[in-house]
Protein backbone atom coordinates (compact mmCIF):
# COMPACT_ATOMS: atom_id res chain seq x y z
CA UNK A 1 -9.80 8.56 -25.41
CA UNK A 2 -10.28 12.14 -23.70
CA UNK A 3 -13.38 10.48 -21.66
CA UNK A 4 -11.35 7.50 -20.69
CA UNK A 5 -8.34 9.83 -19.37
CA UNK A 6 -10.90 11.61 -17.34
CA UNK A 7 -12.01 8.95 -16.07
CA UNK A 8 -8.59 7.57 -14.97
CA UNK A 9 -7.25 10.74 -13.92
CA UNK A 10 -10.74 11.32 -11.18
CA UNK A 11 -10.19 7.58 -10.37
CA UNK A 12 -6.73 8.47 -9.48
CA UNK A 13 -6.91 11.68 -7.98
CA UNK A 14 -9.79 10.59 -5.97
CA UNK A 15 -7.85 8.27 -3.68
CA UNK A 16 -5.34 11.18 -3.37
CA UNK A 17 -7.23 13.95 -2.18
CA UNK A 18 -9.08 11.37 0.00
CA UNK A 19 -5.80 10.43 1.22
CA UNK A 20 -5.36 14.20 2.52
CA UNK A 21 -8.14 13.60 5.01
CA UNK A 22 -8.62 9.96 5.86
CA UNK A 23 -8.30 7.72 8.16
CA UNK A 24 -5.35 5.29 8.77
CA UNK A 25 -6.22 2.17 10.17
CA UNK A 26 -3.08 0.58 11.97
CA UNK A 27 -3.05 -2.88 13.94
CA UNK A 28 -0.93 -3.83 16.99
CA UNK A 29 -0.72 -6.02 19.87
CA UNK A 30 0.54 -5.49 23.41
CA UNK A 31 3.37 -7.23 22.31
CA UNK A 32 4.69 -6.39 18.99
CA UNK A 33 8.20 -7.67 19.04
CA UNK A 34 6.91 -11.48 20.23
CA UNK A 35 4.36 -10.47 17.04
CA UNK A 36 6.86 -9.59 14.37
CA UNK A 37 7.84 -11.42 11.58
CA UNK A 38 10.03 -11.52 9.02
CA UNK A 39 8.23 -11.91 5.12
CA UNK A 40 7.77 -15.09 3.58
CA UNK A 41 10.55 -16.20 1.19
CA UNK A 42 9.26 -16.18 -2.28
CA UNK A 43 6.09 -13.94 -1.53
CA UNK A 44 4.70 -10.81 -1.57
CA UNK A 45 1.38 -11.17 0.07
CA UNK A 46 -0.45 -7.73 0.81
CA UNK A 47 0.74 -4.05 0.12
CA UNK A 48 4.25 -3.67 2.11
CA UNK A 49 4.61 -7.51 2.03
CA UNK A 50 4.00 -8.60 5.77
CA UNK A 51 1.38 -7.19 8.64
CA UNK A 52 3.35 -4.58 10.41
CA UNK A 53 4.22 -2.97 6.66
CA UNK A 54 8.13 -2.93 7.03
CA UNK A 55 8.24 -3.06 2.87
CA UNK A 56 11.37 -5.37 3.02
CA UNK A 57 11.94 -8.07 0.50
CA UNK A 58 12.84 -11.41 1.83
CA UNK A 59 14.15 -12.66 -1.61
CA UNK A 60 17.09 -10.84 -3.47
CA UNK A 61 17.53 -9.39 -7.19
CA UNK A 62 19.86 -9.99 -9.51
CA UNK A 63 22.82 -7.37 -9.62
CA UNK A 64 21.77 -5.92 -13.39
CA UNK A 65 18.01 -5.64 -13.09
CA UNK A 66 16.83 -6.06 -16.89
CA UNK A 67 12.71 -5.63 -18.11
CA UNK A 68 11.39 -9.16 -18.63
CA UNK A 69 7.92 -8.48 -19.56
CA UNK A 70 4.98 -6.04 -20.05
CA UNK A 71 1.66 -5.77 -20.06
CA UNK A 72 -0.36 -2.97 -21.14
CA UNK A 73 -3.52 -2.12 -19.11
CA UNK A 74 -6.58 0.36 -20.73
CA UNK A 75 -6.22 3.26 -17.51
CA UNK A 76 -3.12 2.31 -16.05
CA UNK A 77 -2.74 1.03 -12.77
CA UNK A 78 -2.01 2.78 -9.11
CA UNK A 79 -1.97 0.18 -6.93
CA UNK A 80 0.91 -2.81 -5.87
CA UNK A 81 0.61 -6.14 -6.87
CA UNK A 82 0.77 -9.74 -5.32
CA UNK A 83 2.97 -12.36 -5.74
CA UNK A 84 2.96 -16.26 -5.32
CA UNK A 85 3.50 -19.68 -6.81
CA UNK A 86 4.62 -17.86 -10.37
CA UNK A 87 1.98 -15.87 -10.42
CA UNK A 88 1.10 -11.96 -9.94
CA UNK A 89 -2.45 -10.64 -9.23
CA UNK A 90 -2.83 -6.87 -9.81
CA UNK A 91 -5.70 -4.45 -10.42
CA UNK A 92 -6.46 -1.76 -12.64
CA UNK A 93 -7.78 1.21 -13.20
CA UNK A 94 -10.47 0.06 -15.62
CA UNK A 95 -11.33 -2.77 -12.92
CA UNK A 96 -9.78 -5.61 -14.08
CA UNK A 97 -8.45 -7.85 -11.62
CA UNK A 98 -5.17 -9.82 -13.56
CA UNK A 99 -3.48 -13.03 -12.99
CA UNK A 100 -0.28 -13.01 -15.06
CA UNK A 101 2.54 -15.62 -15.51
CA UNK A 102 5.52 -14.83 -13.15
CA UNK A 103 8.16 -16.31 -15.65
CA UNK A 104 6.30 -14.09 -19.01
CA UNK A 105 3.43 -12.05 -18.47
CA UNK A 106 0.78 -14.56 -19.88
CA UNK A 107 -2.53 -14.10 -18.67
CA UNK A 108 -3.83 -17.22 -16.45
CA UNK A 109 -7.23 -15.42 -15.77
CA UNK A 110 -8.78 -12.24 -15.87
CA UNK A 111 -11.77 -10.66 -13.34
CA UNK A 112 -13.89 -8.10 -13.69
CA UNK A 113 -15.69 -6.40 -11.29
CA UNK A 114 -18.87 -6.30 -12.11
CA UNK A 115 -20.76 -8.88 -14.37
CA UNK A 116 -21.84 -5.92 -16.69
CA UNK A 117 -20.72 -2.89 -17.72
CA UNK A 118 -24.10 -0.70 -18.21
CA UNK A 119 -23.87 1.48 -21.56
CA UNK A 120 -22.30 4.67 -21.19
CA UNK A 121 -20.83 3.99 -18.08
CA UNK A 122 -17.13 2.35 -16.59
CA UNK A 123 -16.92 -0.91 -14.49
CA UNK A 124 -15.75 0.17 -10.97
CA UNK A 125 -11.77 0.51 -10.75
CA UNK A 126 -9.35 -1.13 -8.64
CA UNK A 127 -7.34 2.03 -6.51
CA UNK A 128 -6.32 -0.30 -3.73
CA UNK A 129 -3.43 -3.19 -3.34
CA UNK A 130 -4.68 -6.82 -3.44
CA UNK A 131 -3.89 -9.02 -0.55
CA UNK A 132 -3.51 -13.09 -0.49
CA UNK A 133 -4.26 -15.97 1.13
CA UNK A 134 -3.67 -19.50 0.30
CA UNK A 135 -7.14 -19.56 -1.31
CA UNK A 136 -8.35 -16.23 -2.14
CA UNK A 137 -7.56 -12.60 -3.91
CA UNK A 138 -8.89 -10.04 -1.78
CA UNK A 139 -9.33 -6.42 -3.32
CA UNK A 140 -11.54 -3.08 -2.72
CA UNK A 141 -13.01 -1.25 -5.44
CA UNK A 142 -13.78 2.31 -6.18
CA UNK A 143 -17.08 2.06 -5.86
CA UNK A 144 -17.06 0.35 -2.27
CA UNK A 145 -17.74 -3.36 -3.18
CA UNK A 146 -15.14 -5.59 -1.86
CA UNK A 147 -14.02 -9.02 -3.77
CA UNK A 148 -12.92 -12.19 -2.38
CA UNK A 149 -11.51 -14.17 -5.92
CA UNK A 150 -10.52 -17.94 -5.81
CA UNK A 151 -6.86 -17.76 -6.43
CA UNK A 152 -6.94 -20.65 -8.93
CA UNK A 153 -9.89 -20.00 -11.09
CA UNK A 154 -10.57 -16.05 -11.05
CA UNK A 155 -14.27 -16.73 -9.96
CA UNK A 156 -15.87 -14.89 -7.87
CA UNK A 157 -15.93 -16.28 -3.85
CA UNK A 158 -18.11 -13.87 -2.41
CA UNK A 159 -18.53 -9.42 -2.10
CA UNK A 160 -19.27 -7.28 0.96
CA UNK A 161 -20.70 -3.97 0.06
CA UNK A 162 -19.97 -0.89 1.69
CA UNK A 163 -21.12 2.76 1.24
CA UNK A 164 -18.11 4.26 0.14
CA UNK A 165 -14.82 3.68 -2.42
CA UNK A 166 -11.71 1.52 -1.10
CA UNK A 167 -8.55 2.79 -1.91
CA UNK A 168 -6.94 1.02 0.97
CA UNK A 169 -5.56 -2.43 0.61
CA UNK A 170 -6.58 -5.18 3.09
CA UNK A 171 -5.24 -7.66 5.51
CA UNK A 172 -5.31 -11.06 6.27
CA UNK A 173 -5.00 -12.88 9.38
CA UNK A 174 -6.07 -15.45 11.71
CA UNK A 175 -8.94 -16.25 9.29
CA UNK A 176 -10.28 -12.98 9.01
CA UNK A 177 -9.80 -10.11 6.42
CA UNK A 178 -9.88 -6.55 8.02
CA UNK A 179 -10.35 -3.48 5.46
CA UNK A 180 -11.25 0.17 5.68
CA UNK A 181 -13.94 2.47 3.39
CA UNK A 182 -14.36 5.74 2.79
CA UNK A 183 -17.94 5.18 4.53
CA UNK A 184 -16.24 5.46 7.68
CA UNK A 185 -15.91 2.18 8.75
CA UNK A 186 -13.32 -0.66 9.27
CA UNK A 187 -14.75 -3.35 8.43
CA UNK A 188 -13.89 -7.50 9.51
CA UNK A 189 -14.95 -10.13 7.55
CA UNK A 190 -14.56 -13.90 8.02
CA UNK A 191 -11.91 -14.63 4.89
CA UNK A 192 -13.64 -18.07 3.92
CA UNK A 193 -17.45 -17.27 3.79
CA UNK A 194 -17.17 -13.29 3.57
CA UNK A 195 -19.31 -13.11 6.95
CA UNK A 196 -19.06 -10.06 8.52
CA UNK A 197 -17.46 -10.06 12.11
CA UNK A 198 -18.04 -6.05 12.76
CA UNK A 199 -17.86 -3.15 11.57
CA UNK A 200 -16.48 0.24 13.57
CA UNK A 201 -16.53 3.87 12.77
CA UNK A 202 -14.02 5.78 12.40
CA UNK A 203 -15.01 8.91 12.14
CA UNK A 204 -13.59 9.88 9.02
CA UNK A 205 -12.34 7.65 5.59
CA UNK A 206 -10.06 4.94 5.77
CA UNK A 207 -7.52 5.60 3.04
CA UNK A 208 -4.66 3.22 4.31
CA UNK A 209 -3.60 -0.44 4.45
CA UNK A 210 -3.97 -1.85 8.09
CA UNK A 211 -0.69 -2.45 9.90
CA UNK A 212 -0.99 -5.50 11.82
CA UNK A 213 0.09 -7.48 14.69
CA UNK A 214 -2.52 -8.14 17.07
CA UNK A 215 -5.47 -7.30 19.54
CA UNK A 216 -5.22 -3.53 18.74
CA UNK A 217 -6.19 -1.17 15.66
CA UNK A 218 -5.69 2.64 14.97
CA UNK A 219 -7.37 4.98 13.09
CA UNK A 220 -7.18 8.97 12.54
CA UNK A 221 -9.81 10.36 11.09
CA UNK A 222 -10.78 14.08 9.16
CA UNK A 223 -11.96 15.37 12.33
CA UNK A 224 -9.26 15.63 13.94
CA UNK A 225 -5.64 14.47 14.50
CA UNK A 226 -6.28 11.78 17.06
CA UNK A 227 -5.20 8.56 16.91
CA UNK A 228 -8.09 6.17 18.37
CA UNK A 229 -7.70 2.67 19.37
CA UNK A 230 -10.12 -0.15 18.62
CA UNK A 231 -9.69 -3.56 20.29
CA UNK A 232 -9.91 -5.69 17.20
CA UNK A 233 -11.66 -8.81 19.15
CA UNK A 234 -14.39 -6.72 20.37
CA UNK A 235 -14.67 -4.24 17.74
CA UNK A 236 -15.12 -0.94 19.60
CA UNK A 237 -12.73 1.70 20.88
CA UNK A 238 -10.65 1.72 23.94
CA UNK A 239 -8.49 4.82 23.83
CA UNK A 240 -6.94 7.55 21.58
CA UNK A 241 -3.49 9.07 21.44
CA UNK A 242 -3.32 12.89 20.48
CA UNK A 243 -1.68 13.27 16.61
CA UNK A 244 0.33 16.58 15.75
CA UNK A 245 -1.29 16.29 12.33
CA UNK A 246 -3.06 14.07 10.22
CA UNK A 247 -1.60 10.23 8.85
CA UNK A 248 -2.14 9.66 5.16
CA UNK A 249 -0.71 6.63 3.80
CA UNK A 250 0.00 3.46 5.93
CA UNK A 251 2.09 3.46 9.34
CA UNK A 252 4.76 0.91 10.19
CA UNK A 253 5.28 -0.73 12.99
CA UNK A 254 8.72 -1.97 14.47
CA UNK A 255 9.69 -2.70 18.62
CA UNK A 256 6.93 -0.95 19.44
CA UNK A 257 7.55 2.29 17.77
CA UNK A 258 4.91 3.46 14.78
CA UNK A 259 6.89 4.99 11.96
CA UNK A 260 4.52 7.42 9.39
CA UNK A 261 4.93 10.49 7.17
CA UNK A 262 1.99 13.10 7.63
CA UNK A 263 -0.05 15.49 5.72
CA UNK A 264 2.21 18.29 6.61
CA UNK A 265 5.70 16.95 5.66
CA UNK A 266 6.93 15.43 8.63
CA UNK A 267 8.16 11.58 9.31
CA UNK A 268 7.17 10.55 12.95
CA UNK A 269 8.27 7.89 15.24
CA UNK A 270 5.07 7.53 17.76
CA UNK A 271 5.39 4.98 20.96
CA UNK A 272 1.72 4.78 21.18
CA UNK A 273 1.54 2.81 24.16
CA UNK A 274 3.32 5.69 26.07
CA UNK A 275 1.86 8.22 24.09
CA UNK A 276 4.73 9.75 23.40
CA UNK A 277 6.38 10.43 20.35
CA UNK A 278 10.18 9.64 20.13
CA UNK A 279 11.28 11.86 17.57
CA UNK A 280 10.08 14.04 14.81
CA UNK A 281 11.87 14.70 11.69
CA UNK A 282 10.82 18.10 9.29
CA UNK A 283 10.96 17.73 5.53
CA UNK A 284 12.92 20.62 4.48
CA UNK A 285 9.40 21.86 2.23
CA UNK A 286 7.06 21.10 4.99
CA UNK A 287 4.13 22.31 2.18
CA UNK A 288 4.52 19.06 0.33
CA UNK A 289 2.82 16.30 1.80
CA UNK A 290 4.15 12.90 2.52
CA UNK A 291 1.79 9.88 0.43
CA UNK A 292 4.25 7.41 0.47
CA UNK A 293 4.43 4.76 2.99
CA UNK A 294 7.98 4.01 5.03
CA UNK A 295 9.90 1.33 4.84
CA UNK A 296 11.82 0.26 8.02
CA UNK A 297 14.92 -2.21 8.39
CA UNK A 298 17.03 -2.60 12.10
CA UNK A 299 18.73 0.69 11.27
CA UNK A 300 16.75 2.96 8.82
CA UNK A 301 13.23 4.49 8.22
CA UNK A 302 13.43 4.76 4.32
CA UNK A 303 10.09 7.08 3.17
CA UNK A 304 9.60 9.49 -0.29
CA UNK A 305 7.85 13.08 -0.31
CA UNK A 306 6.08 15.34 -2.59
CA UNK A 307 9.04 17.29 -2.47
CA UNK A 308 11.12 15.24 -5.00
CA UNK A 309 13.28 13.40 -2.37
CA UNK A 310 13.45 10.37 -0.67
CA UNK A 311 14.88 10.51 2.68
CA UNK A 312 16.76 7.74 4.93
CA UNK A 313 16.65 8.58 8.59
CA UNK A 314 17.95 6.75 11.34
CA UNK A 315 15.38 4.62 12.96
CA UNK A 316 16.27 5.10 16.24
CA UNK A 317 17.17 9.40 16.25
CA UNK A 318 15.26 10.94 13.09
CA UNK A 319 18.70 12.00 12.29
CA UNK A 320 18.86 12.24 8.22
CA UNK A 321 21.46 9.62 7.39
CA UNK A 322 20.81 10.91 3.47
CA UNK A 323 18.41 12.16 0.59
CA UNK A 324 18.23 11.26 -2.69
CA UNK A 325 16.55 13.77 -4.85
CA UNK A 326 14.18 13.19 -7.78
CA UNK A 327 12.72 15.27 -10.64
CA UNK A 328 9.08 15.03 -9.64
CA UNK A 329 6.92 13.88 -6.65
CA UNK A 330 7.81 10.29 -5.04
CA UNK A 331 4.31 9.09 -3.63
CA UNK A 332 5.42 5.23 -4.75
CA UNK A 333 6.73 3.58 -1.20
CA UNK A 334 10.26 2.26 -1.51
CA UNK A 335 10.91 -1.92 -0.80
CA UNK A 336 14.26 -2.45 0.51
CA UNK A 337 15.77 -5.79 -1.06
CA UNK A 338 19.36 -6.58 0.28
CA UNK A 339 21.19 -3.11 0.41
CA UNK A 340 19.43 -1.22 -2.45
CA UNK A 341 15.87 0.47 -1.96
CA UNK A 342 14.10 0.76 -5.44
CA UNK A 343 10.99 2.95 -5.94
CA UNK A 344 8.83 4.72 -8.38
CA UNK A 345 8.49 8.52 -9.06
CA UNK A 346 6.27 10.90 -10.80
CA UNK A 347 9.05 11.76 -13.11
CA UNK A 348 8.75 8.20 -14.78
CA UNK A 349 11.52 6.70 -13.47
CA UNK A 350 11.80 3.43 -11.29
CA UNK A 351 15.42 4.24 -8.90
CA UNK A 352 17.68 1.86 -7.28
CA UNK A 353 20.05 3.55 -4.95
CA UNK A 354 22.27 1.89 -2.56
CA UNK A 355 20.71 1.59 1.52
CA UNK A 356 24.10 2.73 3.18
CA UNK A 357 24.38 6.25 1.23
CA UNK A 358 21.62 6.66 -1.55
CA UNK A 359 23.83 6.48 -4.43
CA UNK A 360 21.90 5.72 -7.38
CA UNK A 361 22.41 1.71 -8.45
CA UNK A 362 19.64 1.84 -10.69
CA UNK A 363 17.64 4.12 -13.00
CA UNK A 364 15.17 2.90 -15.44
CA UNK A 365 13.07 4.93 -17.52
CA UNK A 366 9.28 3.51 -17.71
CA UNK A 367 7.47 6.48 -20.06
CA UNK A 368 5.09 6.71 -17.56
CA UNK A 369 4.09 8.15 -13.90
CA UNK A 370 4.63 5.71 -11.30
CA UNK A 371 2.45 5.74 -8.40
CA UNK A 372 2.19 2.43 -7.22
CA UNK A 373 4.55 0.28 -5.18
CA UNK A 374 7.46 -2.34 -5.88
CA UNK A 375 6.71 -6.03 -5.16
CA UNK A 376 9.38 -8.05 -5.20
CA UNK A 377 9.72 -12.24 -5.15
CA UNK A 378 11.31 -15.34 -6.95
CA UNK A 379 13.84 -12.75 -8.56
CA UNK A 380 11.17 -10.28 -10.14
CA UNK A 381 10.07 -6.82 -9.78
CA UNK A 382 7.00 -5.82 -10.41
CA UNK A 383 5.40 -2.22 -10.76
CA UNK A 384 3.00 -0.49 -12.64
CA UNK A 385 2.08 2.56 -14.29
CA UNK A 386 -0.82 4.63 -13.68
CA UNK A 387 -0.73 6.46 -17.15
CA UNK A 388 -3.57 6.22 -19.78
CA UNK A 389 -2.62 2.87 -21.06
CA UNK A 390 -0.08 2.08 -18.64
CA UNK A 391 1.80 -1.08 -18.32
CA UNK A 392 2.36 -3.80 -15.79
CA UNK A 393 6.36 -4.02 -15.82
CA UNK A 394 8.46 -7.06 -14.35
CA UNK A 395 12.06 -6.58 -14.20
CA UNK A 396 14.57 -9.63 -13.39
């Protein structure tokens, strides 16, 4: 058991202190309110459900969320799961790959990734958030192999190898599938045959999930706080845009305005077209860094720090609207569903608190740290813990 924890805990803190110095990669087009959408009913398709990464729920919950079902994993789990058609697809630490009944937690199928597990050793885990098409599972391992599963059957459609682990989570659009590795690269592959389209450097890891919306991508890498932007169609750089400090978890985007928390404790609003930032807000403990990706509704940028709080801003000043304060670190990134914003914390507790003033709604105790990030469709919740057998919880 003490080897196994080890094992879980590197996997884990790996894709953390990565985080401290890789690169974001961020996607936009010239025209990003014709390019924004609002999430698919009844889905959650990628990390913060939707390619600009606003982490709003287009479904609701009921008023009394109860626990449904678990599902206990060996390592735990630290990413965000998928959801469609009844069905959740989330990885683990131990590298399985599970496809679990919406309505009860049954197991449909089960993917490993690799074939073989050598004696002695640990299959590869799964750090990063799947992502879903209408025929595939996509999903980045620790040891820099990427999987394209056939949603269906759990077999394997095809890998891409890279030469470093993926703690990011991928994206899918127009046919493609764009994904970063701590090699230094983001990488495009076509999503049906796994043919690669290009690959660009980035001078530094790519910890994050790609924001998208268009012709454009962004990246900031460990050598220094600069913002560079890659034309997506061609797949080399066009510009950069000077950084303050260094992006760790994913950016949103929203009217043209990127929203992001940085390594030292600020939340920024950056018009990187103008290449000017629009306001700058300063965590009152600007030593704790900020892992946990924004959401962002019409009115509020909704984020969680290392400092025990999370903070509502207004989306248009920076101005703290209010803060609702934990007992450990919050790197899980909060999912607004109708007026309530529920998240995960270190201190093993998944919150509910209302959107308007951050009065707790909901508290649920889950015995366990909690990393990863809500999804939330056909009624459910569903989050995971990333403690030595750790469950997969869905609440309804």
């Amino acid at each position: 058991m003490r080897v196994r924890w080890d094992r879980r805990h590197f996997l884990k803190q790996a894709a953390v202190a990565a985080g401290a110095w890789g690169a974001a990669p961020l996607f936009f087009s010239r025209k990003v309110q014709a390019a924004d959408a609002a999430p698919a009913l009844n889905t959650w398709a990628s990390f913060r459900n939707g390619p600009q990464n606003w982490g709003i729920a287009a479904g609701t919950l009921p008023e009394k969320l109860e626990l449904k079902w678990e599902v206990t994993t060996p390592d735990g789990t630290a990413s965000t799961a998928v959801i469609a058609d009844g069905r959740v697809y989330m990885g683990t630490l131990s590298g399985d790959l599970l496809c679990l009944q919406l309505s009860d937690g049954k197991e449909v199928w089960r993917y490993k990734s690799v074939e073989k597990v050598e004696e002695n050793s640990f299959a590869p885990g799964f750090n990063a958030a799947a992502a879903l098409d209408e025929q595939h599972i996509y999903i980045g391992d620790d040891q820099g192999t990427f999987h394209a599963v056939d949603r269906m059957t759990g077999k394997k459609a095809w890998l891409a190898a890279t030469d470093g682990e993926i703690v990011g989570g991928a994206q899918v659009i127009g046919g493609k599938v764009i994904f970063g590795s701590h090699d230094g690269h983001l990488y495009c592959h076509q999503a049906a045959s796994g043919e690669r389209v290009w690959a660009v450097e980035t001078h530094g890891p790519v910890n994050a999930t790609p924001c998208l919306a268009g012709k454009y991508t962004f990246t900031t890498g460990c050598d220094q706080p600069v913002l560079r932007v890659i034309d997506i169609e061609k797949g080399e750089q066009s510009s950069e845009v000077s950084l303050k400090s260094l992006l760790i978890a994913a950016a949103t985007v929203r009217d043209d305005i990127l929203y992001f928390g940085t390594d030292n404790g600020s939340v920024s609003a950056l018009d990187w077209q103008k290449k000017q930032f629009v306001w700058e807000f300063s965590v009152p403990n600007r030593d704790q860094q900020i892992q946990s990706s924004p959401a962002v509704t019409e009115e509020f940028v909704i984020i969680g720090s290392r400092d025990k709080q999370l903070y509502c801003l207004d989306r248009n000043t920076g101005v703290l609207r209010w803060s609702f304060q934990c007992r450990a670190k919050i790197d899980s990134s909060p999912v607004v569903v109708g007026d309530r914003v529920y998240f995960g914390a270190s201190d093993r507790n998944l919150y509910g608190v209302t959107l308007a003033d951050g009065k707790e709604a909901f508290k649920q105790n889950v015995k366990q740290s909690v990393t990863g990030s809500p999804a939330v469709a056909e009624g459910r919740l569903v989050i995971g813990t990333d403690s030595t057998n750790g469950q997969i919880l869905c609440f309804g």
